[in-house]
N, C-alpha and C. Protein backbone atom coordinates (compact mmCIF):
# COMPACT_ATOMS: atom_id res chain seq x y z
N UNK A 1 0.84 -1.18 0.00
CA UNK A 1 0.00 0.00 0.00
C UNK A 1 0.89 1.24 0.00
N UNK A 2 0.15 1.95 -0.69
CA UNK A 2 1.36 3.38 -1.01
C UNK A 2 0.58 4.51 -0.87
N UNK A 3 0.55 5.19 0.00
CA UNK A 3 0.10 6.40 0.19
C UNK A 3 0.71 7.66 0.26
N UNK A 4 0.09 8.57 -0.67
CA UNK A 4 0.96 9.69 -1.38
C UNK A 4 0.57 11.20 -1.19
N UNK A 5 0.65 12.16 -0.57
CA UNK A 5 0.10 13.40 -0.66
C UNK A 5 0.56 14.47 -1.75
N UNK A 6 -0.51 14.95 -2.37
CA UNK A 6 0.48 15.66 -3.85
C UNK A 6 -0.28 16.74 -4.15
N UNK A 7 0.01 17.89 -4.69
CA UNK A 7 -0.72 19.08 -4.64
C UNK A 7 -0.94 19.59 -5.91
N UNK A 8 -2.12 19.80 -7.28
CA UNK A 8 -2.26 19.39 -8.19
C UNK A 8 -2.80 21.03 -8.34
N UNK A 9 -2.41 22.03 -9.17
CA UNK A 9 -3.18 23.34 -9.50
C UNK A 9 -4.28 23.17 -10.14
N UNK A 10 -5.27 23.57 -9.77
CA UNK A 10 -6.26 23.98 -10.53
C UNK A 10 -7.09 24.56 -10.71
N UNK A 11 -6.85 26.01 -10.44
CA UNK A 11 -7.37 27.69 -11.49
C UNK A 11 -6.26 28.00 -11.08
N UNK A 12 -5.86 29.15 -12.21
CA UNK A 12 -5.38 30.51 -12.09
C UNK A 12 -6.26 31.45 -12.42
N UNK A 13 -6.81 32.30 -11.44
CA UNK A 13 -7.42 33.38 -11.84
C UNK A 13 -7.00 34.70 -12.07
N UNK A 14 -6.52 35.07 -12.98
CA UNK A 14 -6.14 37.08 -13.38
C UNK A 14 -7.76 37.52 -12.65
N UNK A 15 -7.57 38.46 -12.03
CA UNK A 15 -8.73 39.29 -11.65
C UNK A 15 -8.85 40.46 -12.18
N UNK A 16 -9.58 41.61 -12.06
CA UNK A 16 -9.84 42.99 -12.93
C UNK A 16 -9.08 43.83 -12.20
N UNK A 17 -8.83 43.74 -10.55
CA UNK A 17 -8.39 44.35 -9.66
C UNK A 17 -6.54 44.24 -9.56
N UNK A 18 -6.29 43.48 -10.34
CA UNK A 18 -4.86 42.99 -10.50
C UNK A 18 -4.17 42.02 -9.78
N UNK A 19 -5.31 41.27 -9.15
CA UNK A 19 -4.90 40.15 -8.24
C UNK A 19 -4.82 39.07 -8.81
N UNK A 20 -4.16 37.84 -8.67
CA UNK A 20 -4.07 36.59 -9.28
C UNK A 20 -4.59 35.22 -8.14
N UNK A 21 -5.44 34.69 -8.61
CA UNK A 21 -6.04 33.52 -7.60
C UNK A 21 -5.75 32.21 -7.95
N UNK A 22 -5.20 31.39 -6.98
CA UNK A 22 -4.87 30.85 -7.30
C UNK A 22 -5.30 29.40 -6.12
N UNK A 23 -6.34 28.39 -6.92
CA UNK A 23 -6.76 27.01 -5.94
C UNK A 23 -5.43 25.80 -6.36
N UNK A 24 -5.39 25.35 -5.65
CA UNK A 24 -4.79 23.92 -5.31
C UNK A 24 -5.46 23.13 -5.09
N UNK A 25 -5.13 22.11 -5.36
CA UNK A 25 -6.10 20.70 -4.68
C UNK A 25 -5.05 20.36 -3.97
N UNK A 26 -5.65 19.88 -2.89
CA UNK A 26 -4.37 18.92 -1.94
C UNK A 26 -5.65 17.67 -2.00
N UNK A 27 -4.46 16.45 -2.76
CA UNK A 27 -5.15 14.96 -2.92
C UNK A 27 -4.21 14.46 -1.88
N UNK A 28 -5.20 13.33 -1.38
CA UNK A 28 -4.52 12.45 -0.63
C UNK A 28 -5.07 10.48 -1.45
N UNK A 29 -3.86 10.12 -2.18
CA UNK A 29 -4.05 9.09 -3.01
C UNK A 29 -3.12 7.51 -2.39
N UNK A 30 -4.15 6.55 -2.48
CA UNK A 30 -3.67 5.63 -1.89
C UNK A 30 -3.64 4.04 -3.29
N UNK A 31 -2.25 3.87 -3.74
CA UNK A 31 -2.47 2.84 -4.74
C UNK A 31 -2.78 3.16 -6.19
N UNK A 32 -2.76 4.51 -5.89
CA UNK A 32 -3.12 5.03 -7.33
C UNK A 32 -4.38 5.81 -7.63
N UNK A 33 -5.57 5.38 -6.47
CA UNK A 33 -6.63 6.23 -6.18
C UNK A 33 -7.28 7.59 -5.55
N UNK A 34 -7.75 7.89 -5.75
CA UNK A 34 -7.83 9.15 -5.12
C UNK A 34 -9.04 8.68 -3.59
N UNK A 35 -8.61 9.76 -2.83
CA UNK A 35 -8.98 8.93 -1.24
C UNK A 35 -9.91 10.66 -0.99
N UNK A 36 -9.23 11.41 -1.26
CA UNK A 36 -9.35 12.52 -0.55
C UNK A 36 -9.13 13.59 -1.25
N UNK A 37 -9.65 14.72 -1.37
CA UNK A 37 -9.49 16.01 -2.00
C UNK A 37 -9.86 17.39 -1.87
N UNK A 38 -8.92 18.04 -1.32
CA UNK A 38 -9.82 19.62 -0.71
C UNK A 38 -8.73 20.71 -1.40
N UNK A 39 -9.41 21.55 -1.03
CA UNK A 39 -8.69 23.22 -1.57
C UNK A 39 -8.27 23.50 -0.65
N UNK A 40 -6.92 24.27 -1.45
CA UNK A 40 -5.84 25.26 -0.84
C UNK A 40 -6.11 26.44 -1.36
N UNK A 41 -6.45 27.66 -1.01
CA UNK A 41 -6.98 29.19 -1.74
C UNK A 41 -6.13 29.98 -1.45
N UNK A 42 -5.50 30.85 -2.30
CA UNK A 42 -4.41 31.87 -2.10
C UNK A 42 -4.54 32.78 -2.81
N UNK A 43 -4.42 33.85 -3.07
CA UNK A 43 -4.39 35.38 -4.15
C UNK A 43 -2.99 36.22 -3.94
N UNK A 44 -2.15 36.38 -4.74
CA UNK A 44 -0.90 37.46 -5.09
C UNK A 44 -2.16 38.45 -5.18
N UNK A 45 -1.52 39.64 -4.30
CA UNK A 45 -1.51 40.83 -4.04
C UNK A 45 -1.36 41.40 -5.49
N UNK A 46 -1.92 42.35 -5.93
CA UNK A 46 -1.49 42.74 -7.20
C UNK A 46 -0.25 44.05 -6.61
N UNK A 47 -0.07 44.31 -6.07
CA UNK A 47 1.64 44.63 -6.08
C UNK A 47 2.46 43.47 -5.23
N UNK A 48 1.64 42.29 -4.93
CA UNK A 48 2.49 41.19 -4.42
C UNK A 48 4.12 40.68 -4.98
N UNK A 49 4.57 39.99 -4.45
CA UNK A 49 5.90 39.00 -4.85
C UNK A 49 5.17 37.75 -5.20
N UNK A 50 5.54 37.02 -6.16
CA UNK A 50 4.87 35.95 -6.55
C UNK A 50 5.32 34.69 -5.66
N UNK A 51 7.06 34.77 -5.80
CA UNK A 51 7.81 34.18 -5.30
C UNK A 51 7.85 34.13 -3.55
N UNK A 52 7.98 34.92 -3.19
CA UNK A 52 7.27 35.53 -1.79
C UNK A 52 5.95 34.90 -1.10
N UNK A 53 4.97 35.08 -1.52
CA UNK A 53 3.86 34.30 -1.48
C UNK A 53 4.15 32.91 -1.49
N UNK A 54 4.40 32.34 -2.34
CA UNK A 54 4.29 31.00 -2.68
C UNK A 54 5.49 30.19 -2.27
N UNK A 55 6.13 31.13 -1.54
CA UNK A 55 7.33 30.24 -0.16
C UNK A 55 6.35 30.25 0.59
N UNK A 56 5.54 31.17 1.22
CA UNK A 56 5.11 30.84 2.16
C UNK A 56 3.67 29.69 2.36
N UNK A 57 3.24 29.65 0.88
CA UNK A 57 2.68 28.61 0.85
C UNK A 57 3.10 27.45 0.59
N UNK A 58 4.01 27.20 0.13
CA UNK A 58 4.76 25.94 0.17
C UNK A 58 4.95 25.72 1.31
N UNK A 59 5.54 26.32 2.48
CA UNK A 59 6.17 25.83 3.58
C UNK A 59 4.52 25.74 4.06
N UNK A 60 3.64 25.96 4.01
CA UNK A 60 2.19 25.89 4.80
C UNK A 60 2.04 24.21 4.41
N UNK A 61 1.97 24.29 2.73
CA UNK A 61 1.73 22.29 2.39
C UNK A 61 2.45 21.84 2.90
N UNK A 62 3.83 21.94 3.34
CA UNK A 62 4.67 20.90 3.98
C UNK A 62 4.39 20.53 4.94
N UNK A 63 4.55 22.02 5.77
CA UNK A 63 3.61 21.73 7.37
C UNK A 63 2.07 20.61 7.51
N UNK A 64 1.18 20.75 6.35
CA UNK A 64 0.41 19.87 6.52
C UNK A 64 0.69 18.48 5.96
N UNK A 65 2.06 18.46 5.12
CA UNK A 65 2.64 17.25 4.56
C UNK A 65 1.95 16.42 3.35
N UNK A 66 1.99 18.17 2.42
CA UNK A 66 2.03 17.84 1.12
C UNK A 66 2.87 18.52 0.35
N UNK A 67 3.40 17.88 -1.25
CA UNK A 67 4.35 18.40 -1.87
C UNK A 67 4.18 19.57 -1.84
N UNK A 68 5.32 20.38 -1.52
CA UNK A 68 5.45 21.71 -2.59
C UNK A 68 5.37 21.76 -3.94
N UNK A 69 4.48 23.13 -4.52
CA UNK A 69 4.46 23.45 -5.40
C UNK A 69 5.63 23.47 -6.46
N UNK A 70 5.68 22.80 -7.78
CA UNK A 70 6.77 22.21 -8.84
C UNK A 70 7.00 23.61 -9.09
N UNK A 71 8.41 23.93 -9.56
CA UNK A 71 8.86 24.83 -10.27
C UNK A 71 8.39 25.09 -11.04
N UNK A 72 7.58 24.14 -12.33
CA UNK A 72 7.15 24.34 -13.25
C UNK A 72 5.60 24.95 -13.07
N UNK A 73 5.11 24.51 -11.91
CA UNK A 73 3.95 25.57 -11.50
C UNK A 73 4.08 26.83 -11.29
N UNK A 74 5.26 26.86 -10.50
CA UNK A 74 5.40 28.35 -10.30
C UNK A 74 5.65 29.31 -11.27
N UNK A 75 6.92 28.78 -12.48
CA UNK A 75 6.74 29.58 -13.57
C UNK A 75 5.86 29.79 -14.35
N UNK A 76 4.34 28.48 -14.50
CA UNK A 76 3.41 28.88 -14.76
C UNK A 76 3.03 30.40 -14.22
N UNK A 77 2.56 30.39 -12.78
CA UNK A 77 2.07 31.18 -12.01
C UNK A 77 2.69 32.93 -12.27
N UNK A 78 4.35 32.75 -12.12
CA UNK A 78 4.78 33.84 -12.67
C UNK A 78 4.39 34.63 -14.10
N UNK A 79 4.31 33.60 -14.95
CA UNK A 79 4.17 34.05 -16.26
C UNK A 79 2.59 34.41 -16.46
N UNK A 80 1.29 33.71 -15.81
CA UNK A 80 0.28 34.43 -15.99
C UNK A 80 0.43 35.69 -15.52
N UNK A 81 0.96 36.10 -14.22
CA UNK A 81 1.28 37.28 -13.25
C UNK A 81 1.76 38.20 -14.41
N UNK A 82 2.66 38.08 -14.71
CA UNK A 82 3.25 39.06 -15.48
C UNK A 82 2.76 39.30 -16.63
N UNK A 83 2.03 38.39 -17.67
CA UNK A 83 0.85 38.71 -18.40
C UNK A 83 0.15 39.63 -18.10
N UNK A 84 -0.91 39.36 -17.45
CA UNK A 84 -1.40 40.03 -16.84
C UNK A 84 -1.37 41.50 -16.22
N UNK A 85 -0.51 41.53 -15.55
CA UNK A 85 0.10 42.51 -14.85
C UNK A 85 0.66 43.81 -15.96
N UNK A 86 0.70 43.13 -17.17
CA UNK A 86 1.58 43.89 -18.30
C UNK A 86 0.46 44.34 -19.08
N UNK A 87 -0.71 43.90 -18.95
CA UNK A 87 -1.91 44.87 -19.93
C UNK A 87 -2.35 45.88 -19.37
N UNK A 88 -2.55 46.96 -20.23
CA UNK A 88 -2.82 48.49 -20.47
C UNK A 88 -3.60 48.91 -18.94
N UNK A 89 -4.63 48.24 -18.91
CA UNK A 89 -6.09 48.31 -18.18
C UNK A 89 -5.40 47.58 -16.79
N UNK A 90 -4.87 47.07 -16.54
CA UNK A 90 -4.83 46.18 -15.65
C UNK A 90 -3.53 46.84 -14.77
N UNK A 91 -2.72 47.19 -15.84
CA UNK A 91 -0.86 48.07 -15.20
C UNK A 91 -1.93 49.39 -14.82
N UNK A 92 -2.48 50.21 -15.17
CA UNK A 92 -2.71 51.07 -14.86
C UNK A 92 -3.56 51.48 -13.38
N UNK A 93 -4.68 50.41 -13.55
CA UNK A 93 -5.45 50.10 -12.00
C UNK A 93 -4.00 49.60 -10.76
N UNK A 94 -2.79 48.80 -11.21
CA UNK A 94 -2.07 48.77 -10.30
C UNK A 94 -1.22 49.57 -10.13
N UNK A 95 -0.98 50.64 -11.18
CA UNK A 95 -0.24 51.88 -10.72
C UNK A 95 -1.46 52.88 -9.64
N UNK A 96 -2.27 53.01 -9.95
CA UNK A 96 -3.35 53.95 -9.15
C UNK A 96 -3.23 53.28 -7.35
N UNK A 97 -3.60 51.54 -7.57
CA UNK A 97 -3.20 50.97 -6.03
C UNK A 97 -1.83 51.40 -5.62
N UNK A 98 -0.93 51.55 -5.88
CA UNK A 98 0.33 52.24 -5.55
C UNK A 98 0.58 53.24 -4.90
N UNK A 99 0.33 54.34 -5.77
CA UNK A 99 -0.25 55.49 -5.70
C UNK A 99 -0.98 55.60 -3.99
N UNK A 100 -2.00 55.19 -4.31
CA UNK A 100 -2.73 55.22 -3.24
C UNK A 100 -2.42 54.33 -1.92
N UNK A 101 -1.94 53.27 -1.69
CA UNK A 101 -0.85 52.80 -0.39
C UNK A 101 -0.15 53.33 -0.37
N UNK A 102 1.00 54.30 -1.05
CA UNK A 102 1.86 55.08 -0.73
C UNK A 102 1.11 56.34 0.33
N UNK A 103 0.19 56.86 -0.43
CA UNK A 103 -0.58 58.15 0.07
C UNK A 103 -1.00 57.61 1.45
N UNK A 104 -1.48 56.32 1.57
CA UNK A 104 -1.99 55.86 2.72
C UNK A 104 -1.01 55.55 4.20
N UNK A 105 -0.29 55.35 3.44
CA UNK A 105 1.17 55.02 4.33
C UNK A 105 2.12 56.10 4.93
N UNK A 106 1.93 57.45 3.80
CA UNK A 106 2.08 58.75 4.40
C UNK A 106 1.68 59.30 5.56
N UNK A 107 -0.31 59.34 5.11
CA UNK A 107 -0.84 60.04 5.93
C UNK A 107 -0.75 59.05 7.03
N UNK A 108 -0.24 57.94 7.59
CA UNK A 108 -0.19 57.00 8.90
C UNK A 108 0.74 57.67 9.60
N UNK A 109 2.36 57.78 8.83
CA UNK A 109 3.38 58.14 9.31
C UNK A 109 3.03 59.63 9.85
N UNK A 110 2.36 60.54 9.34
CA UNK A 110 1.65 61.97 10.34
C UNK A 110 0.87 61.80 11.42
N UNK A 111 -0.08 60.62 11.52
CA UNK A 111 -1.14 60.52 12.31
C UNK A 111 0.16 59.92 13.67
N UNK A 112 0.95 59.48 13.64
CA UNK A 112 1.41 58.69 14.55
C UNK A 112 2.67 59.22 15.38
């Protein structure tokens, strides 16, 4: 008997807001079957780190003692990000969020 925990992507969501969503399945497969199957839910920040994020979700599956996410997922993940992130409509709403956490982060540093 062989029992295996393995973590299988499935959506990437680009959002309008410049966020990227992103489900996992965490399977738990015994013999070749599938036993078990739930979601892992995460979203990059649209001024997020992709890479950043997704250490810290990796080290979260381990902790529950499933694979980390493949390299080759991640450069998936990067490369929608940066798609994304690189159209007209979409760079521009995340320059305005910028903009505006900066302004926000100002007026904190006065209030305090």
């Amino acid at each position: 008997m062989i029992l295996h925990k393995k973590t299988v992507i499935d959506l990437v969501k680009p959002c309008a807001d410049g966020r990227i969503e992103v489900r996992i399945a965490k399977q738990t497969v015994l013999n070749g079957e599938l036993l078990k199957s739930e979601w892992h839910r995460t979203a990059v920040d649209p001024l997020g780190d992709v890479d950043a994020q997704f250490g810290l979700v990796n080290t979260h599956l381990d902790q529950l003692g499933y694979s980390p996410l493949s390299e080759a997922d991640l450069s998936m993940i990067r490369t929608v990000t940066t798609i994304h992130r690189s159209t007209p409509d979409i760079a521009a709403r995340i320059e305005a969020l910028r903009i505006q956490r900066e302004a926000d982060e100002a007026a904190a540093k006065v209030e305090v």
